[in-house]
N, C-alpha and C. Protein backbone atom coordinates (compact mmCIF):
# COMPACT_ATOMS: atom_id res chain seq x y z
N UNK A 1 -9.43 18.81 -32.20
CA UNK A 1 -8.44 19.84 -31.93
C UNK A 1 -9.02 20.83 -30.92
N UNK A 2 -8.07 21.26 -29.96
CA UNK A 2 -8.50 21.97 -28.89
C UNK A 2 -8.26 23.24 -29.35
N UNK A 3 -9.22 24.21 -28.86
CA UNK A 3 -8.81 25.67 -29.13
C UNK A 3 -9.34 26.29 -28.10
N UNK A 4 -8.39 27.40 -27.88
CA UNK A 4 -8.76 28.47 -26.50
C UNK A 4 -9.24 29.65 -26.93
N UNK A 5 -10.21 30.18 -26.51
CA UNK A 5 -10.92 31.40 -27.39
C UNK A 5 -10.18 32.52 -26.56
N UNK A 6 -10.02 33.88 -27.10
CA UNK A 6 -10.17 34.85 -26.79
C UNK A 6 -10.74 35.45 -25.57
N UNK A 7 -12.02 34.74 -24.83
CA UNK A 7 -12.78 35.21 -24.23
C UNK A 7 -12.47 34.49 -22.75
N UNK A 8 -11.98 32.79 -22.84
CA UNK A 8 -10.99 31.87 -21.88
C UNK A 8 -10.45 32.59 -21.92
N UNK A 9 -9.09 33.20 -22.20
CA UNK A 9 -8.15 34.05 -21.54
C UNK A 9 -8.16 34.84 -20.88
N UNK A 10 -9.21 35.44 -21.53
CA UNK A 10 -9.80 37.19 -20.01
C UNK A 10 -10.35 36.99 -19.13
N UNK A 11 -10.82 35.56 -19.57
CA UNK A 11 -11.58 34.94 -17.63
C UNK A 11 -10.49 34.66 -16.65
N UNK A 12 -9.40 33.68 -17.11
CA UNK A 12 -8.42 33.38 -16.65
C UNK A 12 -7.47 34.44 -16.04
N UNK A 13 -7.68 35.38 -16.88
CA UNK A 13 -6.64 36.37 -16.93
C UNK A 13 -7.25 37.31 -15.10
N UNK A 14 -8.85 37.56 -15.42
CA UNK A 14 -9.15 37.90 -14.44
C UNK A 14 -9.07 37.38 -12.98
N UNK A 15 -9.24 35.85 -13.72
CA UNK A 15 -9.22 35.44 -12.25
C UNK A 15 -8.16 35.06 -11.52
N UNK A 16 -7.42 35.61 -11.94
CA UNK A 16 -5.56 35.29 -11.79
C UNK A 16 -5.29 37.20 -11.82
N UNK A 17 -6.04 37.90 -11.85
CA UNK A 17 -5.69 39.41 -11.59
C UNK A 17 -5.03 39.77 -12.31
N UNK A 18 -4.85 39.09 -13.69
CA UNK A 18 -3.39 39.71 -14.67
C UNK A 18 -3.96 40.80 -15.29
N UNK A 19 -3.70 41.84 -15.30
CA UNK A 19 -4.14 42.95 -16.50
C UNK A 19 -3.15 42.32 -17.75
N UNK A 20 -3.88 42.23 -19.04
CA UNK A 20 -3.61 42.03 -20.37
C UNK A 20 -4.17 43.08 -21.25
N UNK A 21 -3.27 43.14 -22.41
CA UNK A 21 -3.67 44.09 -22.97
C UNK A 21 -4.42 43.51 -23.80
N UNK A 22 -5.06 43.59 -25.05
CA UNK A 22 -5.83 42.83 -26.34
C UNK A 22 -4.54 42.32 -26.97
N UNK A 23 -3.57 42.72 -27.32
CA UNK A 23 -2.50 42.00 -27.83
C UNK A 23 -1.81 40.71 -27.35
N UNK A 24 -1.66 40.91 -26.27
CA UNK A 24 -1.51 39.89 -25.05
C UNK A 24 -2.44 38.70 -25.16
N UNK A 25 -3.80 39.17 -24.77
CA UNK A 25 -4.64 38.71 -25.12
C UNK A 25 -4.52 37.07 -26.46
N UNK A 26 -4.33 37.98 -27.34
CA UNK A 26 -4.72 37.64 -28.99
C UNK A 26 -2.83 36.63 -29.03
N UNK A 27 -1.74 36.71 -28.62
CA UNK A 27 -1.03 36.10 -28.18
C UNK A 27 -1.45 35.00 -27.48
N UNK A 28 -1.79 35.01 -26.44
CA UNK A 28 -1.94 34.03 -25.45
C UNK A 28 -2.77 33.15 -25.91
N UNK A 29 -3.66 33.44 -26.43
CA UNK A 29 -4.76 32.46 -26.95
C UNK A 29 -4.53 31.64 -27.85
N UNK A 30 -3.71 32.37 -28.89
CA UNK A 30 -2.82 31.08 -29.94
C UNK A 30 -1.99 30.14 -29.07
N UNK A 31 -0.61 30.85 -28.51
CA UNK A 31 0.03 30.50 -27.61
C UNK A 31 -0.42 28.67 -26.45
N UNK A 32 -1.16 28.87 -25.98
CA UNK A 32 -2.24 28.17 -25.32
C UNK A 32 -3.37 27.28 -25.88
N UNK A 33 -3.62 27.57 -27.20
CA UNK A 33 -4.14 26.88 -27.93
C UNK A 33 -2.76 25.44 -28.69
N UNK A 34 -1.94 26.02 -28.84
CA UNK A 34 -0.78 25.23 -29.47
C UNK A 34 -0.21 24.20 -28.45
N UNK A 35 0.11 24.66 -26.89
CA UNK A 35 -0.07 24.33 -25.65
C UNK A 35 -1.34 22.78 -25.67
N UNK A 36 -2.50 23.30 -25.96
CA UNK A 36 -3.34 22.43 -25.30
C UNK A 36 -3.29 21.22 -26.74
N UNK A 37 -3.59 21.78 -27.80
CA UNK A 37 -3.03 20.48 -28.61
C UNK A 37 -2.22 19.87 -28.66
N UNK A 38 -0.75 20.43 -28.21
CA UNK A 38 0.17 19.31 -27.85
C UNK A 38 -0.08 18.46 -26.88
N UNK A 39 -0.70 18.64 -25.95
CA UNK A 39 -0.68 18.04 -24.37
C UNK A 39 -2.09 16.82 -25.16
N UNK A 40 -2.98 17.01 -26.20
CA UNK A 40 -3.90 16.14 -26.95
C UNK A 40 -2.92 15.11 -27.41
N UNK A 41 -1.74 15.49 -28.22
CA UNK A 41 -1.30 14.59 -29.39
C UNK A 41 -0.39 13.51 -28.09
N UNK A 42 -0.16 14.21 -27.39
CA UNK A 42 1.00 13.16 -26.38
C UNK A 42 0.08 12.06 -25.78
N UNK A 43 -1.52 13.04 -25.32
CA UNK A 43 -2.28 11.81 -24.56
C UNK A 43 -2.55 10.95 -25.58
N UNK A 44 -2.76 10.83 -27.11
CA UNK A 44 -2.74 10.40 -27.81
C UNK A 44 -1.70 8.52 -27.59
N UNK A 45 -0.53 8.91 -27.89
CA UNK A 45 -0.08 8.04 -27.64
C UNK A 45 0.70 7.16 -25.95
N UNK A 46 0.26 8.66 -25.06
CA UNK A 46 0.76 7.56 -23.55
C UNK A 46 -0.60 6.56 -23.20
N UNK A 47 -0.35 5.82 -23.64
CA UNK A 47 -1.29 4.55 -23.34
C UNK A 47 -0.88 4.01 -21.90
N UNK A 48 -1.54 3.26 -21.21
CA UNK A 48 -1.11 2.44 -19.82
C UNK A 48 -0.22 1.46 -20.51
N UNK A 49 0.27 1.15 -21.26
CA UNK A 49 1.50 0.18 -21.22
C UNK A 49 2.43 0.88 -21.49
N UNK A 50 2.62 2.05 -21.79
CA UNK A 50 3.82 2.91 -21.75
C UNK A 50 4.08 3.65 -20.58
N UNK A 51 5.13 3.28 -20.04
CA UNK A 51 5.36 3.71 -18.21
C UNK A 51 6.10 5.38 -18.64
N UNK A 52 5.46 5.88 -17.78
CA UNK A 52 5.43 7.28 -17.08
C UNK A 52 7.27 7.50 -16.69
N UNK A 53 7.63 8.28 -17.25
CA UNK A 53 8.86 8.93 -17.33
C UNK A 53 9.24 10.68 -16.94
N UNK A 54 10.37 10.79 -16.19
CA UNK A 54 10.37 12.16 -15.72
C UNK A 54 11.48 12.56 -16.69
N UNK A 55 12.51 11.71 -17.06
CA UNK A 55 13.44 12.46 -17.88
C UNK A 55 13.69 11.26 -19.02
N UNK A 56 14.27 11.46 -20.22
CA UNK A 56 14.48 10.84 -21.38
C UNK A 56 15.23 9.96 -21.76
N UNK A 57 16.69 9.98 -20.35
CA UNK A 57 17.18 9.04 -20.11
C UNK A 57 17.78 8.96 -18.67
N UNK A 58 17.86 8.08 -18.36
CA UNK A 58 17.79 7.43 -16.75
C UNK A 58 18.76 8.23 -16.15
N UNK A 59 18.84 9.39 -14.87
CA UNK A 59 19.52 9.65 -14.15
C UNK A 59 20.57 9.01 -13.12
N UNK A 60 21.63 9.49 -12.77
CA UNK A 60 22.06 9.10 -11.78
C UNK A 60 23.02 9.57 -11.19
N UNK A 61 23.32 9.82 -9.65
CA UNK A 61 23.92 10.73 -8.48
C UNK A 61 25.54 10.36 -8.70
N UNK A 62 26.04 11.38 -9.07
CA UNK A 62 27.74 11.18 -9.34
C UNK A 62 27.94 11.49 -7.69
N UNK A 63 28.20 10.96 -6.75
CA UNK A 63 28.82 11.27 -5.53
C UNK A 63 30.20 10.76 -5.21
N UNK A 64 30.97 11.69 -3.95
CA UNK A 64 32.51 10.88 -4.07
C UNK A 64 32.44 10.65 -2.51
N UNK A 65 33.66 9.35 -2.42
CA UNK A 65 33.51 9.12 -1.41
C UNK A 65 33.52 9.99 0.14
N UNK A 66 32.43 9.49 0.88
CA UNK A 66 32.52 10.53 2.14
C UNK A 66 34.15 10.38 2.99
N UNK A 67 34.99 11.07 3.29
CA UNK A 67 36.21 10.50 3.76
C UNK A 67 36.38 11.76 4.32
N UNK A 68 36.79 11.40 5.99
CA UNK A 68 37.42 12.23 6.80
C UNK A 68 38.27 13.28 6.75
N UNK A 69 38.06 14.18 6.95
CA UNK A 69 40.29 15.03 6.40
C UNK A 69 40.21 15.96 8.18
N UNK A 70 41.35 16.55 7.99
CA UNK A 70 41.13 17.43 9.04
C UNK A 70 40.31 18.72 8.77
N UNK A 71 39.98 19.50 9.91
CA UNK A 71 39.04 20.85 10.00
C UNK A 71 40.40 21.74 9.88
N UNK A 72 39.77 23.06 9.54
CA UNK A 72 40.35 24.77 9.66
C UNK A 72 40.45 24.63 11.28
N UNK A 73 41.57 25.22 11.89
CA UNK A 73 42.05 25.46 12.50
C UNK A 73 40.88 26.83 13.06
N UNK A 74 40.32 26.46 13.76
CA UNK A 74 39.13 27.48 14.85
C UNK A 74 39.76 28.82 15.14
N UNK A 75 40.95 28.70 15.34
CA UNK A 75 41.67 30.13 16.18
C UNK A 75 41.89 31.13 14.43
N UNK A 76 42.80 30.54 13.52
CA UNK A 76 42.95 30.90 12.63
C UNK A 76 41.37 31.56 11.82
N UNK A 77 40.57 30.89 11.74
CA UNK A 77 39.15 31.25 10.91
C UNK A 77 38.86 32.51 12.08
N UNK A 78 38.72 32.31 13.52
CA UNK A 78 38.02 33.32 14.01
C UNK A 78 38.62 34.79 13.84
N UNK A 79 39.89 34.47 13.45
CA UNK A 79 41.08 35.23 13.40
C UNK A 79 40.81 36.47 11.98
N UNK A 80 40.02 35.19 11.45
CA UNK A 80 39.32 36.33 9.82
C UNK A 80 38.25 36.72 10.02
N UNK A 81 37.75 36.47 11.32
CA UNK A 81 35.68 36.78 11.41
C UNK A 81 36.11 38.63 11.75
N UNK A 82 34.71 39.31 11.65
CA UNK A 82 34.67 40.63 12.23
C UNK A 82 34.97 40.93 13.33
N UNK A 83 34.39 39.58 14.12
CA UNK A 83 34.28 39.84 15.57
C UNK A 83 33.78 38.36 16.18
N UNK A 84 34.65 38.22 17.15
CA UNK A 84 34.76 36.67 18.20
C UNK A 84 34.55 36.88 19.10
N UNK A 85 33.97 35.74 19.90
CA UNK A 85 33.98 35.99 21.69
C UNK A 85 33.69 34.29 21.76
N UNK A 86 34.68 34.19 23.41
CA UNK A 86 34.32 32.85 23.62
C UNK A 86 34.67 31.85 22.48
N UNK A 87 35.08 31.87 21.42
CA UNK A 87 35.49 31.19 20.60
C UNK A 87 34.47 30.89 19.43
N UNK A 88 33.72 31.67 19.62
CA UNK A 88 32.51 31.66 18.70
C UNK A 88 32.30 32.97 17.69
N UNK A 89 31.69 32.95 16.68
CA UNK A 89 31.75 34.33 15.58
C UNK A 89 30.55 35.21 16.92
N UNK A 90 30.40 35.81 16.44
CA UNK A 90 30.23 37.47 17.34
C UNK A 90 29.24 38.11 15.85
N UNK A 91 27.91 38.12 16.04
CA UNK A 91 27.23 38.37 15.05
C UNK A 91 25.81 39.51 16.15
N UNK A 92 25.50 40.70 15.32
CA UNK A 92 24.30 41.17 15.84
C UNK A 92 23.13 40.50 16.20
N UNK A 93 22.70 41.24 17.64
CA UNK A 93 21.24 40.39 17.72
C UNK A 93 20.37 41.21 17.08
N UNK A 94 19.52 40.37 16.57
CA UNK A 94 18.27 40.30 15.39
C UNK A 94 17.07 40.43 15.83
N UNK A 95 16.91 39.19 16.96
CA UNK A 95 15.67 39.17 17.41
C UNK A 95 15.11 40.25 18.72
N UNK A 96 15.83 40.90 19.21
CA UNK A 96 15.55 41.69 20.38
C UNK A 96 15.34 40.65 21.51
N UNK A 97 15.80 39.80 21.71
CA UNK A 97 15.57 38.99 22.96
C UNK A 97 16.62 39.27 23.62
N UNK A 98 16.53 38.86 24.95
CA UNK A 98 17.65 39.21 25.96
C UNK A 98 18.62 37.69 26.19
């Protein structure tokens, strides 16, 4: 059985810059201890003949067909923008370039 001491955490903690309090502390260490024995009991049983899985049961992409339609009418949309020119939206420059 794996256990994380008290004293692992404040190293970690430091070296990751976290200020913790002792409570925190005394949390985390159970916390992380419960953590690392589970991650024991699983290696336990993933053996190499049991294949490596990301989810529990098999995914798959609901997509609909890609099919043409017509566009928004350009004059009408620009017609709702703030501001048009040239037939294009009309947006502040950002970058200071000329």
């Amino acid at each position: 059985m794996s256990s994380i001491s008290k004293d692992e955490v404040r190293r970690v903690a430091d070296l990751a810059r976290i200020a913790l309090t002792e409570e925190e502390v005394d949390r985390l260490a159970g916390e992380l201890a419960l953590i690392a024995e589970s991650v024991a009991k699983v290696s336990e049983v993933a053996t190499p003949d049991v294949p490596a899985t990301s989810h529990p049961i098999p995914l798959t992409n609901v997509v609909r067909d890609d099919v043409a339609v017509p566009t928004l009418d350009r004059n009408e949309v620009l017609a709702q923008a703030p501001a048009a020119e040239d037939g294009k939206f009309l947006v502040p420059q950002i970058l200071g370039e000329e």
